[in-house]
PDB file of N, CA and C in Angstrom:
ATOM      1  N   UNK A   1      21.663 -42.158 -56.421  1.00  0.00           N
ATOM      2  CA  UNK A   1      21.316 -42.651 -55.097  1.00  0.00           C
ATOM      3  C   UNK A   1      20.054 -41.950 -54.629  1.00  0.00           C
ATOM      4  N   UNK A   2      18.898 -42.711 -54.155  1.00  0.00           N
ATOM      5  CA  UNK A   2      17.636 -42.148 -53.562  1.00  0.00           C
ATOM      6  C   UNK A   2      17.926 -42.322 -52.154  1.00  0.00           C
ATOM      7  N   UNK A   3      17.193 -41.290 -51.774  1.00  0.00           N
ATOM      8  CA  UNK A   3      17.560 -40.901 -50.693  1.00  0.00           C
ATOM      9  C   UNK A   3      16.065 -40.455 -50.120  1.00  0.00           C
ATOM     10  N   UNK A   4      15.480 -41.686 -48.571  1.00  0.00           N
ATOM     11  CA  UNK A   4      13.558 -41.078 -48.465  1.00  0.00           C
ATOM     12  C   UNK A   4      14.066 -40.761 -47.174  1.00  0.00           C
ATOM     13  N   UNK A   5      13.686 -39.565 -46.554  1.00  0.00           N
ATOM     14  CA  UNK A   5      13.578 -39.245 -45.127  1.00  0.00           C
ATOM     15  C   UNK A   5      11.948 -39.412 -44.808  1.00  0.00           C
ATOM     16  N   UNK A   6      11.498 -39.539 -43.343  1.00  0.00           N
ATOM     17  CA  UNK A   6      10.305 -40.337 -43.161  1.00  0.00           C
ATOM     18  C   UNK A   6      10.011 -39.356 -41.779  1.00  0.00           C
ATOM     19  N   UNK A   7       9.282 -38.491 -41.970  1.00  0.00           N
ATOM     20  CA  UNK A   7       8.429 -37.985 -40.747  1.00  0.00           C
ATOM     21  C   UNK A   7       7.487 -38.547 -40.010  1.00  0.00           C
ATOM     22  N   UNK A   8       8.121 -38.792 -38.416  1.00  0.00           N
ATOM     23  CA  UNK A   8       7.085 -39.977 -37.739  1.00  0.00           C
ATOM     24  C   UNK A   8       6.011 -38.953 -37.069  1.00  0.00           C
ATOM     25  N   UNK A   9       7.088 -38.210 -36.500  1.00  0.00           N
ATOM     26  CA  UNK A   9       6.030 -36.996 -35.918  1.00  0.00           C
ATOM     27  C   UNK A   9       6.662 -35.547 -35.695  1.00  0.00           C
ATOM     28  N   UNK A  10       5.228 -34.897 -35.811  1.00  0.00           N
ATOM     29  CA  UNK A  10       5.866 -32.973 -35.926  1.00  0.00           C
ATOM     30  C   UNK A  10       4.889 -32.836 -34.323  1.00  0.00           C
ATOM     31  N   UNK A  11       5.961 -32.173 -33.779  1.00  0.00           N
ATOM     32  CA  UNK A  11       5.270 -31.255 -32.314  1.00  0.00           C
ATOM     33  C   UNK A  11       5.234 -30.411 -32.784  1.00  0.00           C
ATOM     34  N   UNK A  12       3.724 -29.615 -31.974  1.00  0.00           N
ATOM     35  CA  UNK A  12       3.357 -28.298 -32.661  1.00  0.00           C
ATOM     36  C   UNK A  12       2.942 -27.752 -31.113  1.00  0.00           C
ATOM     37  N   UNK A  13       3.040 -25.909 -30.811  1.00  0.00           N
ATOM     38  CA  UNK A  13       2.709 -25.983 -30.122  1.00  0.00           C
ATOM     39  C   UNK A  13       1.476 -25.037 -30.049  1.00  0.00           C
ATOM     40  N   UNK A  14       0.654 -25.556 -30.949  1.00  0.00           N
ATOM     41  CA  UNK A  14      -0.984 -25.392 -31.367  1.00  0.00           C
ATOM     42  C   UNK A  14      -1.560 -26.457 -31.428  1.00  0.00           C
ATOM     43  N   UNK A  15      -2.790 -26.405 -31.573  1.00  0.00           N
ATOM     44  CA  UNK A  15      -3.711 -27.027 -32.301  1.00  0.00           C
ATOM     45  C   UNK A  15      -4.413 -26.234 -33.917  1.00  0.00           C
ATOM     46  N   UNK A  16      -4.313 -26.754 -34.853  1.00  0.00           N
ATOM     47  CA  UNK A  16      -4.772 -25.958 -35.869  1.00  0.00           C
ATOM     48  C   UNK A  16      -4.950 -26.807 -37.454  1.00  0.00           C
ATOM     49  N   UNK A  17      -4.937 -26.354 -38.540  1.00  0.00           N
ATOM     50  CA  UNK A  17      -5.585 -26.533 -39.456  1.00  0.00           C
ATOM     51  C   UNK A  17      -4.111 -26.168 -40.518  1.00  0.00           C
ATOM     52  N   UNK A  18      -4.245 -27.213 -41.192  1.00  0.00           N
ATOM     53  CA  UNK A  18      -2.816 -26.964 -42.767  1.00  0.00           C
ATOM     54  C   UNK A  18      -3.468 -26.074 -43.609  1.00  0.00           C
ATOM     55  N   UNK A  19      -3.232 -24.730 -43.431  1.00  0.00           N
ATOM     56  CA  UNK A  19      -3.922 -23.959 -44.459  1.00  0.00           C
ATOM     57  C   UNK A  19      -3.129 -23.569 -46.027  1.00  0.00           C
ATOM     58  N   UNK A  20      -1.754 -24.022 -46.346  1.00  0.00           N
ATOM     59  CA  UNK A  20      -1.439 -24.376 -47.629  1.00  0.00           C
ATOM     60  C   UNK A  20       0.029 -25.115 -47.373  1.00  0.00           C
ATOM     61  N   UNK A  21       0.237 -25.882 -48.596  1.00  0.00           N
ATOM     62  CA  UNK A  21       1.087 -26.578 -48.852  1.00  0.00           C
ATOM     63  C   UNK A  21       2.436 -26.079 -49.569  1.00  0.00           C
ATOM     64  N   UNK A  22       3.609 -25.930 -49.579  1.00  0.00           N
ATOM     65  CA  UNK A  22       4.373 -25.354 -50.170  1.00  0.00           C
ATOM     66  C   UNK A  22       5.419 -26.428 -51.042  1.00  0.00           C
ATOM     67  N   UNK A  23       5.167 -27.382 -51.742  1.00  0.00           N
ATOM     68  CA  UNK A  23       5.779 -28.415 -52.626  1.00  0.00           C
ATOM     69  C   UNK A  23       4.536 -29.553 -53.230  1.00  0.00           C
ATOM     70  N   UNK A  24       5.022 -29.847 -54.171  1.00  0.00           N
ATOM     71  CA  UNK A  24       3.986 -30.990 -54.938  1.00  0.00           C
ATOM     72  C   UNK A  24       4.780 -32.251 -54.619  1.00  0.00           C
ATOM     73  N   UNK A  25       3.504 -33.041 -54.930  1.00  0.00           N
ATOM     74  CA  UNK A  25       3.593 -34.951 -54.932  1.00  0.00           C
ATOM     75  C   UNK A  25       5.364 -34.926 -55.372  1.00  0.00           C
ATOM     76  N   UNK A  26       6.061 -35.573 -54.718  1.00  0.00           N
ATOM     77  CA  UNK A  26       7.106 -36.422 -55.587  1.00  0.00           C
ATOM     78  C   UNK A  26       8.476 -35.101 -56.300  1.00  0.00           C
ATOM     79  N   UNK A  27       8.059 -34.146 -55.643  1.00  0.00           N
ATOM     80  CA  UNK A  27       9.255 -32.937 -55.711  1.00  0.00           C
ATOM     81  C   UNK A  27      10.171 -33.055 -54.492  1.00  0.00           C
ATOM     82  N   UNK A  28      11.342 -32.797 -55.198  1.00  0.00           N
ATOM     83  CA  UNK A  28      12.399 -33.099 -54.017  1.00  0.00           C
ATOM     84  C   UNK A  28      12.176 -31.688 -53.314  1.00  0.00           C
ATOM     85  N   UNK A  29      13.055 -31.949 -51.988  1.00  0.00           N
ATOM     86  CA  UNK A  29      12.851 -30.605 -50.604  1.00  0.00           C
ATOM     87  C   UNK A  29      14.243 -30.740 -50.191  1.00  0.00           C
ATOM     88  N   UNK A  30      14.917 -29.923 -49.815  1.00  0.00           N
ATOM     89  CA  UNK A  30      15.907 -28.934 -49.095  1.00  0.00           C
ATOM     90  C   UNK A  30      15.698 -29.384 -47.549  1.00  0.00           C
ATOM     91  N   UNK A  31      16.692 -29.164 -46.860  1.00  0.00           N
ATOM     92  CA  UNK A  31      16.654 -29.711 -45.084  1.00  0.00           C
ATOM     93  C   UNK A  31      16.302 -27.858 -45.074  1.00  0.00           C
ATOM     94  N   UNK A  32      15.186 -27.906 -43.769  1.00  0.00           N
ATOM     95  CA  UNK A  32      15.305 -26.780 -43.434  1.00  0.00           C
ATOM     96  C   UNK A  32      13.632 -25.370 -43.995  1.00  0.00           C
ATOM     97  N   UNK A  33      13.783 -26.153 -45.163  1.00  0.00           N
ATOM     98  CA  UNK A  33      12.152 -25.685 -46.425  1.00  0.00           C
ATOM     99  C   UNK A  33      10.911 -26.098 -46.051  1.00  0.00           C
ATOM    100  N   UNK A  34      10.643 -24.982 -45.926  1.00  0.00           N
ATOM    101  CA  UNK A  34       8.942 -24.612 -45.503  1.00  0.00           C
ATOM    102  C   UNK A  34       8.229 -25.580 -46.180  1.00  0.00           C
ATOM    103  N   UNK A  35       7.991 -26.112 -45.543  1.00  0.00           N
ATOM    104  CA  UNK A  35       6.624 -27.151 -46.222  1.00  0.00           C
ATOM    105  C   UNK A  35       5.060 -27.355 -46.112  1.00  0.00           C
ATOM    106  N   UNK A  36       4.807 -26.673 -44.838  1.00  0.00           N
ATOM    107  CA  UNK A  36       3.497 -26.551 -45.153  1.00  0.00           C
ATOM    108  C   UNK A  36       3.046 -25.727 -43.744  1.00  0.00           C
ATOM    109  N   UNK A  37       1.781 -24.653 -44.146  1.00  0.00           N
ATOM    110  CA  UNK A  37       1.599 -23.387 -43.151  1.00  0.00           C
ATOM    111  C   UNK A  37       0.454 -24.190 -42.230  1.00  0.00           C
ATOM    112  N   UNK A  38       0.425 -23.481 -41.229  1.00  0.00           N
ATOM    113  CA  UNK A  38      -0.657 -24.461 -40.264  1.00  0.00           C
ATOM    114  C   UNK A  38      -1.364 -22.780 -39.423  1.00  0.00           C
ATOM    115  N   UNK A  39      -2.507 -23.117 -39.831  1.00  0.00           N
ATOM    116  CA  UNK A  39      -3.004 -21.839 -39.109  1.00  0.00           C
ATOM    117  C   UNK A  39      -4.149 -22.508 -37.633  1.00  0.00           C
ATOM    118  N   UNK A  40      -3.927 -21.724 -36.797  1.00  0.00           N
ATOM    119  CA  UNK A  40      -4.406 -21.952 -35.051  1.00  0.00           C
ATOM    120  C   UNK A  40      -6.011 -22.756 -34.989  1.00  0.00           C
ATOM    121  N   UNK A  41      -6.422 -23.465 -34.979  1.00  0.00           N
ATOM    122  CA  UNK A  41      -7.757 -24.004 -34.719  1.00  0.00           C
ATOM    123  C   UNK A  41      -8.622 -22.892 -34.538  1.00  0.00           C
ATOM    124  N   UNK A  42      -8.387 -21.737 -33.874  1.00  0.00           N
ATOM    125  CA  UNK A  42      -8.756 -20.895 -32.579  1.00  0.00           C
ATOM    126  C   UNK A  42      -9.318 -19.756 -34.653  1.00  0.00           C
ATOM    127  N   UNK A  43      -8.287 -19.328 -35.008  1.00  0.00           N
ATOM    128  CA  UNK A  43      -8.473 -18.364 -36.327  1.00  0.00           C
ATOM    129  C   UNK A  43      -8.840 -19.227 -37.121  1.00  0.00           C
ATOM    130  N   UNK A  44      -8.802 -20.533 -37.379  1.00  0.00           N
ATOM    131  CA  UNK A  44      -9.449 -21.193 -38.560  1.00  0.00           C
ATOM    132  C   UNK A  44     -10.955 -21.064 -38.640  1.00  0.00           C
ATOM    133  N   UNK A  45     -11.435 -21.310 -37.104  1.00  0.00           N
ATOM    134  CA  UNK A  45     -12.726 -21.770 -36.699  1.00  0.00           C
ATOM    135  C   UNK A  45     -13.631 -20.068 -37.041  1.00  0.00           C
ATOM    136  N   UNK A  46     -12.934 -19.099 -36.517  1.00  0.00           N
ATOM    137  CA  UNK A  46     -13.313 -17.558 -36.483  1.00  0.00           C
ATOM    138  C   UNK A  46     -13.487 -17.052 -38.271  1.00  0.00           C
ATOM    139  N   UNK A  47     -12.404 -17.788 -39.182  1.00  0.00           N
ATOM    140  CA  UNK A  47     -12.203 -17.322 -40.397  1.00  0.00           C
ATOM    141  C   UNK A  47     -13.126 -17.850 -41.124  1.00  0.00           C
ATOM    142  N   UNK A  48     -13.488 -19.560 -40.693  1.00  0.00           N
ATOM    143  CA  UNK A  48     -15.020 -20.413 -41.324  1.00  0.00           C
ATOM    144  C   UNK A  48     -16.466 -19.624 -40.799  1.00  0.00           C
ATOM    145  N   UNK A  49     -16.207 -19.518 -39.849  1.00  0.00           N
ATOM    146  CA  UNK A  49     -17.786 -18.392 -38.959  1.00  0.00           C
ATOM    147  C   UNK A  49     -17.605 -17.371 -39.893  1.00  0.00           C
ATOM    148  N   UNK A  50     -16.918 -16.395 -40.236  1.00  0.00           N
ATOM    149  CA  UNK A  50     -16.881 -15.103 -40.972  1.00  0.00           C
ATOM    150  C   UNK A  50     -17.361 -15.368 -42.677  1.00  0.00           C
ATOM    151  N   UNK A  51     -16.649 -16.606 -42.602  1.00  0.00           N
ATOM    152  CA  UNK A  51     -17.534 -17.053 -44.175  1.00  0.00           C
ATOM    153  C   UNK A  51     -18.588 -17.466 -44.684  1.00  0.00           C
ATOM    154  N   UNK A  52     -19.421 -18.562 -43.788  1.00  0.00           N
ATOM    155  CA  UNK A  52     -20.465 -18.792 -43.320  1.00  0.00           C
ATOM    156  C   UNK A  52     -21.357 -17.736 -43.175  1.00  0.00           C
ATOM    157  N   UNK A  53     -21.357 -16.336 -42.537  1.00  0.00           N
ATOM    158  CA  UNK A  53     -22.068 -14.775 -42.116  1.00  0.00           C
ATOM    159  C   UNK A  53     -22.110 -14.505 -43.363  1.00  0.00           C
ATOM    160  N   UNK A  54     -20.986 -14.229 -44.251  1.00  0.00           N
ATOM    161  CA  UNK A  54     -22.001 -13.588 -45.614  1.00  0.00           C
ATOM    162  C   UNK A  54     -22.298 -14.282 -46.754  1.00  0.00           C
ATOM    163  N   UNK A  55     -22.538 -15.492 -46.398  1.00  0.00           N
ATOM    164  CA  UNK A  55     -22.866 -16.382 -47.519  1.00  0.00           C
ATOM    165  C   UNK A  55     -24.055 -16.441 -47.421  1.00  0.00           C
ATOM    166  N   UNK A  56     -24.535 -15.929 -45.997  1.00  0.00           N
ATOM    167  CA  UNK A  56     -25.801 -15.537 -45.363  1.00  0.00           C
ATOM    168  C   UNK A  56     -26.985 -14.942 -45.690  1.00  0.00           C
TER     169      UNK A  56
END
């Protein structure tokens, strides 16, 4: 038996950036399992500026 659960929408209470993924294409998931990290708009934007400076 297949079984698809369907995410319409995630409330967040940020704004920010998916900075990694924790499962591949077409791997089954657990209720409850981390699926993917989301880091703050606010540190994404500060962490791209800092990379940008010594590429400098």
């Amino acid at each position: 038996m297949k079984m698809t659960n369907v995410i319409n929408a995630i409330e967040s209470p940020f704004d920010g950036i998916v900075s990694a993924f924790f499962f591949e294409a077409g791997e089954l998931v657990s209720d409850g399992m981390l699926l993917a990290e989301v880091e703050a708009a606010v540190e994404a934007a500060e962490a791209e500026s800092a990379k940008t400076e010594e590429t400098a």
